[in-house]
Every structure is written in C-alpha cells, then in structure tokens.
C-alpha atoms as a PDB file:
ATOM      1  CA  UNK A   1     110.023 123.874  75.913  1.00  0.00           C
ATOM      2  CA  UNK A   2     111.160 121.904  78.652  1.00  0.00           C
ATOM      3  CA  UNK A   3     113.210 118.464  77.853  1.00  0.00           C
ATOM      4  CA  UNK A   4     110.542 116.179  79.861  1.00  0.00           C
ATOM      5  CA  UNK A   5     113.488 113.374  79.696  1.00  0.00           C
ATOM      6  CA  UNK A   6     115.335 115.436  82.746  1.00  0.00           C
ATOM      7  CA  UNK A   7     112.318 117.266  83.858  1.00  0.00           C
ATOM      8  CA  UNK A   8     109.453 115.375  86.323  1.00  0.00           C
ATOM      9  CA  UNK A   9     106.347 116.097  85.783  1.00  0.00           C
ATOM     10  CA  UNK A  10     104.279 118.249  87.935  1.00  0.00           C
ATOM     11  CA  UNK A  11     101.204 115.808  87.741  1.00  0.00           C
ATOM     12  CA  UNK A  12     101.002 112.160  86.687  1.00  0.00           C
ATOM     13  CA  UNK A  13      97.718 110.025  87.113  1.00  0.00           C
ATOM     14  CA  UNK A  14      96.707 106.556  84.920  1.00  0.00           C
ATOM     15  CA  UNK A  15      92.876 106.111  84.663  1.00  0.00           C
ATOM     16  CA  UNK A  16      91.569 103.216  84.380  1.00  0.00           C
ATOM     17  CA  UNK A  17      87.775 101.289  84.677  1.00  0.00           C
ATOM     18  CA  UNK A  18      87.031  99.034  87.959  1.00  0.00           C
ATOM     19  CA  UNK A  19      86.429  95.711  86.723  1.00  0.00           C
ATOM     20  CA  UNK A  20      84.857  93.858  89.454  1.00  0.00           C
ATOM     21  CA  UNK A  21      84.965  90.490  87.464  1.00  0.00           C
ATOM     22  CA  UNK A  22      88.594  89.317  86.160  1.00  0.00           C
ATOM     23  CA  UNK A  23      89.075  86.749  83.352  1.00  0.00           C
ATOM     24  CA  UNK A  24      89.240  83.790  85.645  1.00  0.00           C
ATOM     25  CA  UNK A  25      85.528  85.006  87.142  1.00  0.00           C
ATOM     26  CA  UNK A  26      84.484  85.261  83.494  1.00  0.00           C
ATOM     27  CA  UNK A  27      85.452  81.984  82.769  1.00  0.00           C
ATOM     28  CA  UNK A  28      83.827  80.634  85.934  1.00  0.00           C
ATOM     29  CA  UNK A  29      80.517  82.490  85.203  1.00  0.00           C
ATOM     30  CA  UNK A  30      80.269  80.531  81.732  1.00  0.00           C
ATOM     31  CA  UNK A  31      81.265  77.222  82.799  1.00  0.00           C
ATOM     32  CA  UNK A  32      78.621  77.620  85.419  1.00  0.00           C
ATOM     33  CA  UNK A  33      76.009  78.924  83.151  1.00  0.00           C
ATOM     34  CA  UNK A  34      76.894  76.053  80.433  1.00  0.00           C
ATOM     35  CA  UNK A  35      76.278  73.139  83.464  1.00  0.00           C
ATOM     36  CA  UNK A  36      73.039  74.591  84.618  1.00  0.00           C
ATOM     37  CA  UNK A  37      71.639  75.072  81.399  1.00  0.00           C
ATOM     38  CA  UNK A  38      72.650  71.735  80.727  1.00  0.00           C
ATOM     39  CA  UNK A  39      70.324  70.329  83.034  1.00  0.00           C
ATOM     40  CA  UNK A  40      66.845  71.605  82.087  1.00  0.00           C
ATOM     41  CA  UNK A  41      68.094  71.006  78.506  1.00  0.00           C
ATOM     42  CA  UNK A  42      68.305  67.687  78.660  1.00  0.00           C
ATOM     43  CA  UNK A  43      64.993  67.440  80.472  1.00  0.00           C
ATOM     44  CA  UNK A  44      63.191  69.489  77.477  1.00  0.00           C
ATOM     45  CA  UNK A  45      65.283  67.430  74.722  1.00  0.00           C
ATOM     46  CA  UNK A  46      64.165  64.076  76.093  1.00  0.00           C
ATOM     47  CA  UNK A  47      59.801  66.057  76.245  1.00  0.00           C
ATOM     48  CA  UNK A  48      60.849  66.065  72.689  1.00  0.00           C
ATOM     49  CA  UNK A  49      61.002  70.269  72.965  1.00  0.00           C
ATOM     50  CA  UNK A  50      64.521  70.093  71.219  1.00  0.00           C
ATOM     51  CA  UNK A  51      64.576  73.568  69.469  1.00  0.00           C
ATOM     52  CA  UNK A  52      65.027  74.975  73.355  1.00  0.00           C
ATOM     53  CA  UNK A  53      67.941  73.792  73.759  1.00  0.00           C
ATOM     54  CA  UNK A  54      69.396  76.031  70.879  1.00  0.00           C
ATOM     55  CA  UNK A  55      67.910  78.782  72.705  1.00  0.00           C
ATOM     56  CA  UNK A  56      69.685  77.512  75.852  1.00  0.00           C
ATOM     57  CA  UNK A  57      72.683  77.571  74.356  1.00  0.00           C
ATOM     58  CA  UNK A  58      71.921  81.091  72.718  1.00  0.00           C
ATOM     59  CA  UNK A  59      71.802  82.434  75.905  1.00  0.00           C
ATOM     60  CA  UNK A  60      75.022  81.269  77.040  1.00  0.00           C
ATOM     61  CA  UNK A  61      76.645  82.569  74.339  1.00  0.00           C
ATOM     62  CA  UNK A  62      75.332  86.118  74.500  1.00  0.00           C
ATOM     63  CA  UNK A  63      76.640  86.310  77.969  1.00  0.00           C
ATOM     64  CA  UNK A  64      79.797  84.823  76.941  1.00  0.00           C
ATOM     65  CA  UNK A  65      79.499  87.861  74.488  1.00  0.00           C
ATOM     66  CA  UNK A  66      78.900  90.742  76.650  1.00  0.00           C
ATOM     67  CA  UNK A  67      81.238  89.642  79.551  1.00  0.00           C
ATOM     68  CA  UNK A  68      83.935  89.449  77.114  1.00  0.00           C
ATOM     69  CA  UNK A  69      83.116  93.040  75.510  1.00  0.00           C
ATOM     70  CA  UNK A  70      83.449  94.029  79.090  1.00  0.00           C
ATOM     71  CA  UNK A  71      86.410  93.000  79.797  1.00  0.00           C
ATOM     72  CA  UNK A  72      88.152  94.397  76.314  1.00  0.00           C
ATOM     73  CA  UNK A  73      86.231  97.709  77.441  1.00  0.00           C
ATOM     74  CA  UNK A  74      88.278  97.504  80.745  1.00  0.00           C
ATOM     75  CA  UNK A  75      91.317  97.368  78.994  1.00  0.00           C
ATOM     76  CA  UNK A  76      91.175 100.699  78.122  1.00  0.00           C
ATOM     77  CA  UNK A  77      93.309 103.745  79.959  1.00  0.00           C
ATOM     78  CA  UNK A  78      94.115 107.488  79.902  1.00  0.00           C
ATOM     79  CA  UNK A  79      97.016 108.588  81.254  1.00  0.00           C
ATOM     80  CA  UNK A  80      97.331 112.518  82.540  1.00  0.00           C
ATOM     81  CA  UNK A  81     100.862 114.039  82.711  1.00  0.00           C
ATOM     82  CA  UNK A  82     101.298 117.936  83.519  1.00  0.00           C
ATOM     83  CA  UNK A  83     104.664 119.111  82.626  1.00  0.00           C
ATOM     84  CA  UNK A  84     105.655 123.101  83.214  1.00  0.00           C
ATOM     85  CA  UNK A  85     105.242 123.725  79.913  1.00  0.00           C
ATOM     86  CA  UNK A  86     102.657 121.235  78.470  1.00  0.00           C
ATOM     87  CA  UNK A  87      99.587 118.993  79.213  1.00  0.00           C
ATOM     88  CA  UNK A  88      98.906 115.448  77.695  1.00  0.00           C
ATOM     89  CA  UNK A  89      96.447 113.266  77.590  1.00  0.00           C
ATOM     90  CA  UNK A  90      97.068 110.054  76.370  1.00  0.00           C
ATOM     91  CA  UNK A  91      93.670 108.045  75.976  1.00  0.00           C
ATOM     92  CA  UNK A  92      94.001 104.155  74.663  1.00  0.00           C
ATOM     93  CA  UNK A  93      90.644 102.412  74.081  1.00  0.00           C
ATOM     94  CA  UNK A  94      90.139  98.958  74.671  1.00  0.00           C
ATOM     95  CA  UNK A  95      91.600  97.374  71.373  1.00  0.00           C
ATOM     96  CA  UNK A  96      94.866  99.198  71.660  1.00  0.00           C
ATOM     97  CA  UNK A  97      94.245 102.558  69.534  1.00  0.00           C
ATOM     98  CA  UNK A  98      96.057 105.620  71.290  1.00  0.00           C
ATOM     99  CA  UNK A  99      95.216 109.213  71.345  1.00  0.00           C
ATOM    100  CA  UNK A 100      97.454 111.722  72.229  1.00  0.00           C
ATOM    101  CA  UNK A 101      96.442 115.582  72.813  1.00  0.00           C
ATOM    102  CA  UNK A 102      98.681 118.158  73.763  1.00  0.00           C
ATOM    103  CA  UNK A 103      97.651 121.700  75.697  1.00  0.00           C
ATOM    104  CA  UNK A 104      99.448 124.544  76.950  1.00  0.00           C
ATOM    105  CA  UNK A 105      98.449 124.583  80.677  1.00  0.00           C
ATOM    106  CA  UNK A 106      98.027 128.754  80.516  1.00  0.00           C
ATOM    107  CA  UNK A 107      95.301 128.227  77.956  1.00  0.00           C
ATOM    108  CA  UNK A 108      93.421 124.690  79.050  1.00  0.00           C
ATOM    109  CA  UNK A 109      90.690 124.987  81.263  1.00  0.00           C
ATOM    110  CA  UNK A 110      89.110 121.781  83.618  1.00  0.00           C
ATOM    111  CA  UNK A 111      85.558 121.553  83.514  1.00  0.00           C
ATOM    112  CA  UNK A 112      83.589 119.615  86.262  1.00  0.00           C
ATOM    113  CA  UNK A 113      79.844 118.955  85.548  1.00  0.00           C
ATOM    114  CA  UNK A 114      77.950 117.952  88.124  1.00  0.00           C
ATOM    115  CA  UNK A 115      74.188 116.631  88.498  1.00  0.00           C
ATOM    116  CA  UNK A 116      71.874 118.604  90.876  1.00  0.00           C
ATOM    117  CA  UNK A 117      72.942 116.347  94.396  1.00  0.00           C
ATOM    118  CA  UNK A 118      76.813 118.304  93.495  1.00  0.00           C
ATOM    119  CA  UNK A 119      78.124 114.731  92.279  1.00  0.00           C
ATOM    120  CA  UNK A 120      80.533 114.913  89.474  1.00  0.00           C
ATOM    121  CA  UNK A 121      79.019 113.561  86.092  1.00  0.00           C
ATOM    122  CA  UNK A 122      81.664 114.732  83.465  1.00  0.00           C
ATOM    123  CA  UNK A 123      85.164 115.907  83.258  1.00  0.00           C
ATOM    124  CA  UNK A 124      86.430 118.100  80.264  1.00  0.00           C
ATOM    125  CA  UNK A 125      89.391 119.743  79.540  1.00  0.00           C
ATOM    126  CA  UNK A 126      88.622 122.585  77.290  1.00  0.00           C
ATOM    127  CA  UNK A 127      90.359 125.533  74.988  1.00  0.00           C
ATOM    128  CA  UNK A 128      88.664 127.708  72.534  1.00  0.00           C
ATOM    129  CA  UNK A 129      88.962 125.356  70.121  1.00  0.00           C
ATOM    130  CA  UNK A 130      88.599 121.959  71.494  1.00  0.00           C
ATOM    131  CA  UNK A 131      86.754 120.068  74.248  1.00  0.00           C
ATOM    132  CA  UNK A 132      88.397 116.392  75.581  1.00  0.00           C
ATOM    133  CA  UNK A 133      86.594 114.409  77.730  1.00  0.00           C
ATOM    134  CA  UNK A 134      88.133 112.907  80.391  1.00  0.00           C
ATOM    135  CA  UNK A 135      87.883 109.833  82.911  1.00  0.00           C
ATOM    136  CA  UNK A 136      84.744 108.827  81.183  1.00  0.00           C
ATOM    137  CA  UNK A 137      84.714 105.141  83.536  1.00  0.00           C
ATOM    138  CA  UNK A 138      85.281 106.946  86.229  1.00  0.00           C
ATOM    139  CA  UNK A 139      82.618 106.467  89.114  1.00  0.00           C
ATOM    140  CA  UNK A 140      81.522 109.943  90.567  1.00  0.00           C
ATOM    141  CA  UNK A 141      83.518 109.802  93.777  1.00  0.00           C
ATOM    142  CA  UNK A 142      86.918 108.921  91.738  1.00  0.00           C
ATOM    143  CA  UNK A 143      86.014 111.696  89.157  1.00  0.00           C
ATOM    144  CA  UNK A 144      85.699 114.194  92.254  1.00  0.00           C
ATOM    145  CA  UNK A 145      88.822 112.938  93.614  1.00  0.00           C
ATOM    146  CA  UNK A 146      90.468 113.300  90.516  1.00  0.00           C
ATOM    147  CA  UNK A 147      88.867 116.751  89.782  1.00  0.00           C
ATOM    148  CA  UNK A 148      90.188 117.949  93.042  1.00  0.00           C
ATOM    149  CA  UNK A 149      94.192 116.779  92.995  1.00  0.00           C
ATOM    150  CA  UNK A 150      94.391 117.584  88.863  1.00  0.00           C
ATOM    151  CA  UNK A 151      92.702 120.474  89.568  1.00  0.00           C
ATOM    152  CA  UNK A 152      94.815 122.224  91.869  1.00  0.00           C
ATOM    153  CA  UNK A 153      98.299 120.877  90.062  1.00  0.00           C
ATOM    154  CA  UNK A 154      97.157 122.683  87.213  1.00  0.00           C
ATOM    155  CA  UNK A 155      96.738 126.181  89.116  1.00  0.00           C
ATOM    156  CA  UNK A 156     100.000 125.380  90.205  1.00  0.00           C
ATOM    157  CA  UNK A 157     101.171 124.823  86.567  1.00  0.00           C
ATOM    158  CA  UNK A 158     100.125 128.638  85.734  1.00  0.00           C
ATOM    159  CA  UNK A 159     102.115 130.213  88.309  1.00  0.00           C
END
C-alpha cells in the first residue's frame, strides 16, 4: 500500500445536506411563532377557552422540535477520498457517530439509479459482498454532479 501521509489523493469530495435555515433563522422562526400565538391566546384565555392555549403552546413546541432535529440531521457528512490503492468513505451522522469503509478501487463498482425522467435518485458503491450508499441528502442535480467527477476519478484509479 501506498503511505497516504506523502501520497495526495486522486479524489477528495465532503458531502454535506443544504440547510436553507441556520440556527439564528431557527431561533427567529420560534420567537416569532411564540409572539403570534401569544396573541389569539390571550384572546381565548380571557373567552374563558383556557385549555387552547396549552395546545398553542403545543404547537410551538413541536416546531421547535422538528426544526431542531433538522438542523442535528444537517450536521451530518461523508467524506470521499480515492487514493491509488484504496477507497474510503467516511460517513458521520448527525450526533457525531463515524463510519469508515474501505474498498480496493479494482474491485468497487459506482452505481447510479435513476428515476424514469434520467434524474439521479441513488448512489451506491458496491462489491460482491457489500452495497454503501452514498450522498443520501444529496439533491438530484448534486448527486449527478457528483456521479459524474467521482465517477470518472475512479476509472482513472484502475488504470
């Protein structure tokens, strides 16, 4: 094998998700849904229709919930490096947890599925023995554009 210390790599690519919201705009989003909830709260607590403001509040919190899930999803990475000799694939998921998979470029195959308009839908890199999917949070244009550039570094890998 190769020392990859002196070595570059032939390929190196970091894949992350597009968050279109950042945690300033997730703050803002909540502080703005607590004030106008506020309002027709206090309107149905002085009716005397107090249990609606719980649910009020419920529904803050559940978006509070799923915008922050979002954002630990979007925390999450894979990065591709293709050395002469070797493949990895290191995939961390949102909490922190890594994943590293090693293939011999000779014997790793990339598989691009794609939907019936030719749009990529899936990214695998397969052997006999094993299938890794790749780029999952990848839209279909940046999973094409991927496909294309990984693609042809690895045909240059096997010559």
């Amino acid at each position: 094998m190769t020392t990859q210390t002196q070595a570059r790599p032939l390929f190196a690519a970091k894949l992350t998700p597009h968050r279109s919201l950042g945690r300033k705009g997730v703050r803002l989003v909540i502080v703005l849904m607590a004030v106008l909830a506020t309002i027709p709260a206090i309107i149905f607590f002085s009716m005397g229709a107090w249990p609606i403001v719980g649910f009020m509040g419920l529904d803050v919190a559940l978006v509070w919930w799923a915008l922050s899930a979002s954002q630990r999803d979007g925390k999450r990475y894979e990065e591709v490096t293709l050395w002469p000799d070797q493949l990895e694939l290191k995939q961390v998921d949102g909490v922190g947890k890594e994943t590293l998979s090693r293939f011999n470029p000779y014997f790793v195959k990339l598989v691009v599925d794609r939907d019936y308009n030719e749009r990529t839908t899936g990214l695998h890199l397969r052997t006999r023995d094993r299938d890794v999917v790749l780029g999952e949070f990848l839209n279909p244009d940046e999973k094409s554009s991927f496909a294309k550039a990984f693609g042809t570094a690895l045909k240059k890998a096997r010559v």
